[in-house]
Protein backbone atom coordinates (compact mmCIF):
# COMPACT_ATOMS: atom_id res chain seq x y z
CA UNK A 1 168.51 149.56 103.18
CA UNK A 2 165.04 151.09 102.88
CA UNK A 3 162.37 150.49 100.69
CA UNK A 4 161.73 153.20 97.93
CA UNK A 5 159.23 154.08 95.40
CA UNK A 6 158.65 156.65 92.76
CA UNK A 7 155.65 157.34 89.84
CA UNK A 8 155.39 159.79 87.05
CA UNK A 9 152.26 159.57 84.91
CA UNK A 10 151.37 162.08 82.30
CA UNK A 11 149.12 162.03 79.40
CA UNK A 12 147.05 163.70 77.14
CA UNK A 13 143.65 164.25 75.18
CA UNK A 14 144.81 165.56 71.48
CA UNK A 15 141.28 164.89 70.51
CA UNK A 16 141.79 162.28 67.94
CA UNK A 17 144.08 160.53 70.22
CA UNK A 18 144.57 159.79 73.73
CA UNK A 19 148.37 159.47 74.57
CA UNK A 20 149.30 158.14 78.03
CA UNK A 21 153.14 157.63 79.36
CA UNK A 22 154.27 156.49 82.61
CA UNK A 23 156.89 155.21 84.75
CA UNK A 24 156.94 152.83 88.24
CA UNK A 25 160.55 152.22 90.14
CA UNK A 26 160.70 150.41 93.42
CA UNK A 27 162.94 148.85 95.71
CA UNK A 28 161.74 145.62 97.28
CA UNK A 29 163.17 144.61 100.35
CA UNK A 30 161.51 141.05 100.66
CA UNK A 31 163.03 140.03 97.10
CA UNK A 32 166.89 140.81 97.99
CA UNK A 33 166.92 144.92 97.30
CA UNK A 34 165.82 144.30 93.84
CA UNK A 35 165.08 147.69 92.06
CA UNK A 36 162.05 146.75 89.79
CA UNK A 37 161.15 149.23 87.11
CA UNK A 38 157.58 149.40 84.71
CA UNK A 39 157.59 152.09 82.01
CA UNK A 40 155.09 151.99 79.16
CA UNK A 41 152.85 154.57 76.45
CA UNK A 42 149.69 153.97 75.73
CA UNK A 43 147.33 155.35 72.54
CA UNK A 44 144.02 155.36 72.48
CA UNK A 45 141.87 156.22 69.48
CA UNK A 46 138.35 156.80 69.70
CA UNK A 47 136.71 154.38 66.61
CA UNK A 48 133.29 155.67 66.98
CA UNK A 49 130.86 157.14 69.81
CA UNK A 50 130.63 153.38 71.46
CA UNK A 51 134.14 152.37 70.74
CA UNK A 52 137.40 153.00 71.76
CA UNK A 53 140.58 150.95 70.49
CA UNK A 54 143.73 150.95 72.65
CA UNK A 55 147.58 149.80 72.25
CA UNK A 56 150.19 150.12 74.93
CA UNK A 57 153.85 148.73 75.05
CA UNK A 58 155.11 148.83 78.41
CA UNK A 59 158.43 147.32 79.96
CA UNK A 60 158.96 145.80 83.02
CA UNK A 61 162.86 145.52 83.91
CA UNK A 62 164.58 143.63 87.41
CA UNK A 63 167.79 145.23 88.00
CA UNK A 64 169.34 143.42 90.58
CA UNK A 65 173.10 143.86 91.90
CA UNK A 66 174.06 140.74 89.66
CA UNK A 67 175.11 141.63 86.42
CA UNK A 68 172.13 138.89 84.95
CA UNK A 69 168.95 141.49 84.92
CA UNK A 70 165.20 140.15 83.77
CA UNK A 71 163.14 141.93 81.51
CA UNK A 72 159.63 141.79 79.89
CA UNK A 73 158.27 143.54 76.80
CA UNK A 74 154.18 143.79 76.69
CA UNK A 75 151.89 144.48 73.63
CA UNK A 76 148.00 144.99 74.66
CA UNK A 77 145.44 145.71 72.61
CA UNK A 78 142.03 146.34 73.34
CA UNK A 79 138.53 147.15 72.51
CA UNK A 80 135.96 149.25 74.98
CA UNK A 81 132.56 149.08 73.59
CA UNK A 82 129.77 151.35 75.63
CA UNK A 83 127.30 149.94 76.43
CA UNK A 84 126.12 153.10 78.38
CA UNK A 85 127.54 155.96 80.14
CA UNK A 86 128.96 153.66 83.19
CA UNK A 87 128.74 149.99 81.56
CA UNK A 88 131.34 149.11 78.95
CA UNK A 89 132.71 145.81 77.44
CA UNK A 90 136.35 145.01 77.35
């Protein structure tokens, strides 16, 4: 069996809010053919001119040939404050 991969990642500037989707599916071949899949949306809403608030759910999912499959949800949240135009804290 070979190893595959595929990404899709689309998002968009609505002004008010950023809105960011994508999706990550691979075959590994060192963990048994495992198909491992990542999927996830993002928003991000500018607070202010220095700060930028973000929340993304994403997904991760193991789908092996056994009928027992792993899964993980994910909740971020985070705060980017400018500190300039190319220095920001996280």
């Amino acid at each position: 069996m070979q190893a595959s991969a595929a990404l899709a990642y689309a998002g968009y500037d609505f002004g008010a809010v950023k809105l960011t989707g994508y999706y990550n599916a691979e075959t590994a071949l060192f963990a048994g053919n495992e198909r491992v899949s990542l999927y996830g949306l993002k928003v991000a809403v500018p607070v202010n001119a220095d700060f930028m608030l973000t929340v993304a759910l994403s997904q991760a999912k193991n789908v092996s040939t056994s009928t027992t499959g792993d899964k993980a949800d994910f909740l971020t949240v985070k705060g980017i404050y400018s500190l300039s135009k190319r220095t920001a804290l996280y």
